[in-house]
Protein backbone atom coordinates (compact mmCIF):
# COMPACT_ATOMS: atom_id res chain seq x y z
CA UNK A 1 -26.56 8.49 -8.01
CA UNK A 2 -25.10 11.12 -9.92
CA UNK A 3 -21.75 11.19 -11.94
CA UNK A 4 -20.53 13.35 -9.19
CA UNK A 5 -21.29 11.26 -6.42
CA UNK A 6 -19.58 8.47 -8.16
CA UNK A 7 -16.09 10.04 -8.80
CA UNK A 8 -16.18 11.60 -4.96
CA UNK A 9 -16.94 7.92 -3.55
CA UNK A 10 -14.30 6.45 -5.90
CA UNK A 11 -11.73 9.21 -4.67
CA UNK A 12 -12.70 8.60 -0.98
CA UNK A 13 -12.10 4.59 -1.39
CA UNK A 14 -9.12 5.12 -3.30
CA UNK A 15 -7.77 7.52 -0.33
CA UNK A 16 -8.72 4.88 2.64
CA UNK A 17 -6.99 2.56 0.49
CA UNK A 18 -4.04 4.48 0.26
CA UNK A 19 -4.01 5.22 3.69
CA UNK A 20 -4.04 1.78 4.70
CA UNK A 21 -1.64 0.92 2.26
CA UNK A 22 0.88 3.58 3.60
CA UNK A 23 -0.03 1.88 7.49
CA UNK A 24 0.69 -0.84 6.23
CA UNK A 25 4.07 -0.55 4.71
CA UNK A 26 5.23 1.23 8.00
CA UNK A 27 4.69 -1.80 10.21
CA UNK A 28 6.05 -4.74 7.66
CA UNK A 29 9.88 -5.26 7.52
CA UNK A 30 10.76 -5.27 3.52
CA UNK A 31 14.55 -6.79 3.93
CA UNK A 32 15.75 -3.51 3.39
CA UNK A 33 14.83 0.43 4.05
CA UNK A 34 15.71 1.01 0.13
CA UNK A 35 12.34 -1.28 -0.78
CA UNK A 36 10.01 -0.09 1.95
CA UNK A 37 10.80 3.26 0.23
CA UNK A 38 10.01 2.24 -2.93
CA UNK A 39 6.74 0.91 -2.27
CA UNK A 40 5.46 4.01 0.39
CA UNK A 41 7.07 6.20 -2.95
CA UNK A 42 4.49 3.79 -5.06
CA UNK A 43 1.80 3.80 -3.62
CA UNK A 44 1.89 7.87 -2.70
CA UNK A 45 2.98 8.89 -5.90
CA UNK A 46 1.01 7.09 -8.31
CA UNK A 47 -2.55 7.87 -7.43
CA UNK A 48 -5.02 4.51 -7.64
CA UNK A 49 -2.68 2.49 -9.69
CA UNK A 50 0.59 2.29 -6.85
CA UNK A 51 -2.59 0.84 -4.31
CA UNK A 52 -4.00 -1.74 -6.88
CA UNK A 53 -0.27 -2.79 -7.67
CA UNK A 54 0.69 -3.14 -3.62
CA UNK A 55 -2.14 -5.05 -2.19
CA UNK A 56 -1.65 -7.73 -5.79
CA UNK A 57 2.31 -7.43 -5.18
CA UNK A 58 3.55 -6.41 -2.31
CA UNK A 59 1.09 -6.86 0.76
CA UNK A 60 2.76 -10.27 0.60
CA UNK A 61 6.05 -9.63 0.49
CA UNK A 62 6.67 -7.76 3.81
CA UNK A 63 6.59 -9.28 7.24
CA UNK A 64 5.44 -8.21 10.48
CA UNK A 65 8.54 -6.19 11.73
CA UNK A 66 8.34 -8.39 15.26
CA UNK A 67 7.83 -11.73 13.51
CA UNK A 68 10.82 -14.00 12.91
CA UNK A 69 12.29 -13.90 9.52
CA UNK A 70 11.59 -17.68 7.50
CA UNK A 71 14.60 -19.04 6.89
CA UNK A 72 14.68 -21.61 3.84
């Protein structure tokens, strides 16, 4: 596999990534439309390190916009 081939399949991971990332933060409910914008604003804007930092940090944070909020 050539050098080439390696940076285009990296790119085209890193993209589905993103993309699901993005999907992602448009169905979970943040607590507020201020954070949901910071993390789509993350993960667009900060090519392959905003994806790596949302699905460590914040793919746990959000919930499911039509589950019940937890309530401690």
């Amino acid at each position: 596999m050539s050098v080439t081939q390696i940076i285009l399949l990296t790119g085209l991971v890193f993209f589905l990534l993103t993309c699901i990332a993005i999907a992602d933060i448009a169905r979970k409910d943040f607590g507020s439309i201020q954070l949901k914008a910071v993390w789509g604003l993350l993960v667009a804007m900060v090519p392959f390190v905003g994806v790596l930092i949302y699905f460590l940090v914040g793919f746990r944070k959000g919930q499911k916009a039509n589950a019940p909020m937890k309530t401690d």
